[in-house]
PDB file of N, CA and C in Angstrom:
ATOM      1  N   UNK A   1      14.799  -0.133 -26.109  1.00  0.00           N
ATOM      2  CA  UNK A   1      15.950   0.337 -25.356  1.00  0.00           C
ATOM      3  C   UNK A   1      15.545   0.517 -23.892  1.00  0.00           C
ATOM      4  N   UNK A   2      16.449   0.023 -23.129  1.00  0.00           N
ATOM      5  CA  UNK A   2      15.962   0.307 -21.736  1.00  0.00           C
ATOM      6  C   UNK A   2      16.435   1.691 -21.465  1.00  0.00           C
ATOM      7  N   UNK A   3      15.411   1.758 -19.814  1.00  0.00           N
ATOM      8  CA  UNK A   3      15.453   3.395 -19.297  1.00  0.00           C
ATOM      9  C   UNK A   3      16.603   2.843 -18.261  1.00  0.00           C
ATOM     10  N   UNK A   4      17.620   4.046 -18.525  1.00  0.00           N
ATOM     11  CA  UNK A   4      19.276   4.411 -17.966  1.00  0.00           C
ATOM     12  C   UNK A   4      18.520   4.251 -16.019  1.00  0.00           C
ATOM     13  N   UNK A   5      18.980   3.453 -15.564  1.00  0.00           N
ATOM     14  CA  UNK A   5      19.207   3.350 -13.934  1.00  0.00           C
ATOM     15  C   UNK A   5      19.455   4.619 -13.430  1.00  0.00           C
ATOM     16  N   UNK A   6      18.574   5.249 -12.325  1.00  0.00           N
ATOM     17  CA  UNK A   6      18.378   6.815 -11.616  1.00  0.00           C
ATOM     18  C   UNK A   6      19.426   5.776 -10.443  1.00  0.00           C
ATOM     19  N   UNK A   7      20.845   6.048  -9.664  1.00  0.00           N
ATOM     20  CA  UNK A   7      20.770   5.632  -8.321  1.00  0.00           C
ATOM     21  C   UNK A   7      20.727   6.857  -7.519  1.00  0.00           C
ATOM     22  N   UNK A   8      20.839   6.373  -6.308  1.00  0.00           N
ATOM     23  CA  UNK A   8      20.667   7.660  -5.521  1.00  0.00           C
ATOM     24  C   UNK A   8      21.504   8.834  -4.975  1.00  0.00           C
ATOM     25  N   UNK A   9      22.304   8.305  -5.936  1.00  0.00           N
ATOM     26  CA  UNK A   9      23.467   9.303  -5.731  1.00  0.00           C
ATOM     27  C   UNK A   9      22.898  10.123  -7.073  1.00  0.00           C
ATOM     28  N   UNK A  10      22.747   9.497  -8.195  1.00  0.00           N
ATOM     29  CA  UNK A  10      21.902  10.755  -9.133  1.00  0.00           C
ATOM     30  C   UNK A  10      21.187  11.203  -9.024  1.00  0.00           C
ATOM     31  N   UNK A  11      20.192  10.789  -8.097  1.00  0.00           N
ATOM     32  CA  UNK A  11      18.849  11.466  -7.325  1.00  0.00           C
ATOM     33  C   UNK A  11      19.657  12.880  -6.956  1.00  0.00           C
ATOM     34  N   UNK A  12      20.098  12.336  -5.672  1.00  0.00           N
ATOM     35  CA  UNK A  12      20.828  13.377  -5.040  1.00  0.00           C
ATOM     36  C   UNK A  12      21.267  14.758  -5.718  1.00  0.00           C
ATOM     37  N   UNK A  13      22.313  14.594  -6.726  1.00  0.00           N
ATOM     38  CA  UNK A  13      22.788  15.673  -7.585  1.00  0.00           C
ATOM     39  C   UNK A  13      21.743  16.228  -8.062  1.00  0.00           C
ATOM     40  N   UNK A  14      20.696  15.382  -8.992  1.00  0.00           N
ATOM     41  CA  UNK A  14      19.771  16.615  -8.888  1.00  0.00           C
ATOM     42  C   UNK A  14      18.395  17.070  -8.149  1.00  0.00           C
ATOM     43  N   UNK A  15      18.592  16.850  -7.293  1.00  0.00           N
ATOM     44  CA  UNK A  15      17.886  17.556  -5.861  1.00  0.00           C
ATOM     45  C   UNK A  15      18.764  18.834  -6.266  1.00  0.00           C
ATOM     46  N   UNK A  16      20.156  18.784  -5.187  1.00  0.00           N
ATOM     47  CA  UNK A  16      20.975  19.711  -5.106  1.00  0.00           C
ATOM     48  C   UNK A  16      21.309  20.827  -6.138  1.00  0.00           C
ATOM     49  N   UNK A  17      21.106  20.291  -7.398  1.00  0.00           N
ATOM     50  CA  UNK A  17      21.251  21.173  -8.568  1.00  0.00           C
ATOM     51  C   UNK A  17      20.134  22.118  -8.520  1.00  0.00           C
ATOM     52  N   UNK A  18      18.796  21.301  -8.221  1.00  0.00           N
ATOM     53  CA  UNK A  18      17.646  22.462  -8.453  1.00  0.00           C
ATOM     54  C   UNK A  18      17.506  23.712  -7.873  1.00  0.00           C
ATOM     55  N   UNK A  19      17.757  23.110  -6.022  1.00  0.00           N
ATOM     56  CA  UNK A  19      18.499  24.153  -4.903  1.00  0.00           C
ATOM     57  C   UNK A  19      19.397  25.210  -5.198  1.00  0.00           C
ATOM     58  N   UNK A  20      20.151  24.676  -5.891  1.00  0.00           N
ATOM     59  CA  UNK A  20      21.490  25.295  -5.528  1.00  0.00           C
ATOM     60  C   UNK A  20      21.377  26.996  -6.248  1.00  0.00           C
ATOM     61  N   UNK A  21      20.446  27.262  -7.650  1.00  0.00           N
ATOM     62  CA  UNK A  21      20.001  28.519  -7.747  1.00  0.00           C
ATOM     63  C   UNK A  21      19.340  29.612  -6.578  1.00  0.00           C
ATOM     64  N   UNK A  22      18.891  28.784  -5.974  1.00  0.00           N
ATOM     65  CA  UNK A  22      17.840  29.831  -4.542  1.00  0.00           C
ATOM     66  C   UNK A  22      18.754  30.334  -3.721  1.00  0.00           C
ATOM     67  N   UNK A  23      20.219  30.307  -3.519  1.00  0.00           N
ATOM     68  CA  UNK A  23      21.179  30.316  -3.188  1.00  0.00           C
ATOM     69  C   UNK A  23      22.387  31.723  -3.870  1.00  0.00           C
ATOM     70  N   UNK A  24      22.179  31.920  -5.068  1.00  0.00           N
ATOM     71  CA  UNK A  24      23.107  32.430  -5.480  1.00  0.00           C
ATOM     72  C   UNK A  24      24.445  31.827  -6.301  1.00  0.00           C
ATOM     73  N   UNK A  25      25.290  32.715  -6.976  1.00  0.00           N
ATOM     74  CA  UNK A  25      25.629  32.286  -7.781  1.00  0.00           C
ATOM     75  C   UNK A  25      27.091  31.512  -6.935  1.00  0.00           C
ATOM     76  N   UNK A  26      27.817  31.725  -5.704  1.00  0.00           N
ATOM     77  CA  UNK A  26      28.641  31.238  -5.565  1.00  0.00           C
ATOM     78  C   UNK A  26      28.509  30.611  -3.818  1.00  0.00           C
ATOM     79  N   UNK A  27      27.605  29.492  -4.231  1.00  0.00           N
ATOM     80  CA  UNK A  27      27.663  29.003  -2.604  1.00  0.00           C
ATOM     81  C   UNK A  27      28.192  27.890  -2.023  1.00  0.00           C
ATOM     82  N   UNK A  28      28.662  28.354  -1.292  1.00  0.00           N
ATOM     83  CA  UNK A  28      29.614  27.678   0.299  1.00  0.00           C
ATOM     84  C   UNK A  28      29.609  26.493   0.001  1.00  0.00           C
ATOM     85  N   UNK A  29      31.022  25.904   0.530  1.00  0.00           N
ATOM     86  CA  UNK A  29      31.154  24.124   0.341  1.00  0.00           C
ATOM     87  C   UNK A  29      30.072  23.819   1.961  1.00  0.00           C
ATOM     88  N   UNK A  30      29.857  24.747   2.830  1.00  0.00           N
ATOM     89  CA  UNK A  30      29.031  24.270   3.542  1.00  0.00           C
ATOM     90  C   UNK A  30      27.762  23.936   2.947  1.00  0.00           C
ATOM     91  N   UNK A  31      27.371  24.853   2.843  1.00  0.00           N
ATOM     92  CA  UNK A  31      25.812  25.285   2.104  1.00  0.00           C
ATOM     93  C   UNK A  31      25.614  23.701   1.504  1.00  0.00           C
ATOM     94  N   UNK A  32      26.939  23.904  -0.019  1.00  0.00           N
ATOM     95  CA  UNK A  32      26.523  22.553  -0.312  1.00  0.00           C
ATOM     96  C   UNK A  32      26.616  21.002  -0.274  1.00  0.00           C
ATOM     97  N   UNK A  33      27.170  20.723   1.050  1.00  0.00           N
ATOM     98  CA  UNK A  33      27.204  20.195   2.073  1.00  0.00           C
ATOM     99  C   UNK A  33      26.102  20.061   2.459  1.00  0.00           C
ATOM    100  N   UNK A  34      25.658  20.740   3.004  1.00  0.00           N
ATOM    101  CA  UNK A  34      23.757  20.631   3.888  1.00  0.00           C
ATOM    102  C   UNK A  34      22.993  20.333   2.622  1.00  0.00           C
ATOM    103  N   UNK A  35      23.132  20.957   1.641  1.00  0.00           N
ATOM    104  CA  UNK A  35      21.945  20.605   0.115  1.00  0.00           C
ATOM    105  C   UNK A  35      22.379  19.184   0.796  1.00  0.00           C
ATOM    106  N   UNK A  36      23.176  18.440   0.400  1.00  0.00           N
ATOM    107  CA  UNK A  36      23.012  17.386  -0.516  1.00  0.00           C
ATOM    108  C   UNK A  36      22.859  16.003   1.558  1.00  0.00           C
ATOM    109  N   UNK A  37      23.398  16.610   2.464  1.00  0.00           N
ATOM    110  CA  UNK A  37      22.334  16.150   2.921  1.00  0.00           C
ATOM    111  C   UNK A  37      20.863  15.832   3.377  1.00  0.00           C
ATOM    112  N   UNK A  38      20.631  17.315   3.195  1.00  0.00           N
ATOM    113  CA  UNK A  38      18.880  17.235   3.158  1.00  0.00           C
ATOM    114  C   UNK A  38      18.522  16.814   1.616  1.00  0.00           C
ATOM    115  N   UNK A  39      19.124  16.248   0.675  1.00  0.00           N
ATOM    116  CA  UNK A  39      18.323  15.713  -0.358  1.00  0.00           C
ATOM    117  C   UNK A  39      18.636  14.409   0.121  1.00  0.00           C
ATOM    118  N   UNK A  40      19.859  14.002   0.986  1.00  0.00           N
ATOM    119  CA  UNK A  40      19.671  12.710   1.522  1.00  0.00           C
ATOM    120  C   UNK A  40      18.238  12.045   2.353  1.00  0.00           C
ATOM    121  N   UNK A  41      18.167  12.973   3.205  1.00  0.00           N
ATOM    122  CA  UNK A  41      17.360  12.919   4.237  1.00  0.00           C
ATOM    123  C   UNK A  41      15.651  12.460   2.694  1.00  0.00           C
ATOM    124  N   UNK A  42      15.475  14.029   1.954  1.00  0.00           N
ATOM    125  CA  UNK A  42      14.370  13.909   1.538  1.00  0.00           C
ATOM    126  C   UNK A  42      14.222  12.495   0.569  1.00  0.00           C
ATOM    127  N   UNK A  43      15.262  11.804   0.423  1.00  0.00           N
ATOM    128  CA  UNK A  43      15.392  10.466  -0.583  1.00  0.00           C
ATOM    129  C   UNK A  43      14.552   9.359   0.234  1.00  0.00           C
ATOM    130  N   UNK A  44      15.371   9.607   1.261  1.00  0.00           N
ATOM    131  CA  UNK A  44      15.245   8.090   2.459  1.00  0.00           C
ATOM    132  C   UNK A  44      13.664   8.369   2.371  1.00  0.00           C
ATOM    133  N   UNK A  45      13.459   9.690   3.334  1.00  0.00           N
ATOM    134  CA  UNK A  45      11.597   9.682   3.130  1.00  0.00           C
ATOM    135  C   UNK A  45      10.849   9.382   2.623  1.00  0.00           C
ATOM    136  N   UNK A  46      11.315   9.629   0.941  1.00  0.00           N
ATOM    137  CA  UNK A  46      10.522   9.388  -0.060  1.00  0.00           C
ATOM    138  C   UNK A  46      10.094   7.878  -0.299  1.00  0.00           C
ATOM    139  N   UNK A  47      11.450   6.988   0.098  1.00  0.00           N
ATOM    140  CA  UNK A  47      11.416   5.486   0.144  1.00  0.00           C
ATOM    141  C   UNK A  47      10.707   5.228   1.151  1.00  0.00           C
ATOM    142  N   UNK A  48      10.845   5.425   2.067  1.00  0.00           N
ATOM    143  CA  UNK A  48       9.900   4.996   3.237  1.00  0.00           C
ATOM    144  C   UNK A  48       8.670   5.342   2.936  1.00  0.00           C
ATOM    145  N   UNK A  49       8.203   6.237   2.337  1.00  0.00           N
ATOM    146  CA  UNK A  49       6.787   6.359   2.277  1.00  0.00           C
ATOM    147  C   UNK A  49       6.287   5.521   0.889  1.00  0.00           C
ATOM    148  N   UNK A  50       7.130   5.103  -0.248  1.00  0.00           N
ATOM    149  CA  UNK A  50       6.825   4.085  -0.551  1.00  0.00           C
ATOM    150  C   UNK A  50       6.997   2.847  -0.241  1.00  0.00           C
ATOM    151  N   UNK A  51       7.209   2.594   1.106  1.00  0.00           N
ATOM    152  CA  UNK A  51       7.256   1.280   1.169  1.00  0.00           C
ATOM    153  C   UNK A  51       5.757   1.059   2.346  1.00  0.00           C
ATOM    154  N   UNK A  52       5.193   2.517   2.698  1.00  0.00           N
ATOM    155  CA  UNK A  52       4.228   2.191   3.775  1.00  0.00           C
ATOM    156  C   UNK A  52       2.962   2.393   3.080  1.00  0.00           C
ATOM    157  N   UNK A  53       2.999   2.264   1.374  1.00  0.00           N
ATOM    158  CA  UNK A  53       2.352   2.473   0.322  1.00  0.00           C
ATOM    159  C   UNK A  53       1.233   1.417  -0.122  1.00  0.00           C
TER     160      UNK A  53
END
């Protein structure tokens, strides 16, 4: 059986999911807004540093 495709939009969600406890129980559409661009940001990085691998 093959392994189910991660894209990076599922990356993303769970970045943001892990975050989103350190936070409290009811946080801001800003807040999670910024999560899920800094899990953007930390994605791209992550690719780039495998590609200078």
């Amino acid at each position: 059986m093959a392994e189910p495709t991660v894209t990076p939009s599922d990356e993303k969600i769970r970045i943001v999911r892990e975050r989103l406890p350190l936070y409290g129980p009811n946080p801001s559409v800003e807040l999670v807004q910024q999560l899920m661009a800094e899990a953007e940001a930390d994605i791209q990085r992550a690719r780039a540093h495998e590609l200078n691998l």
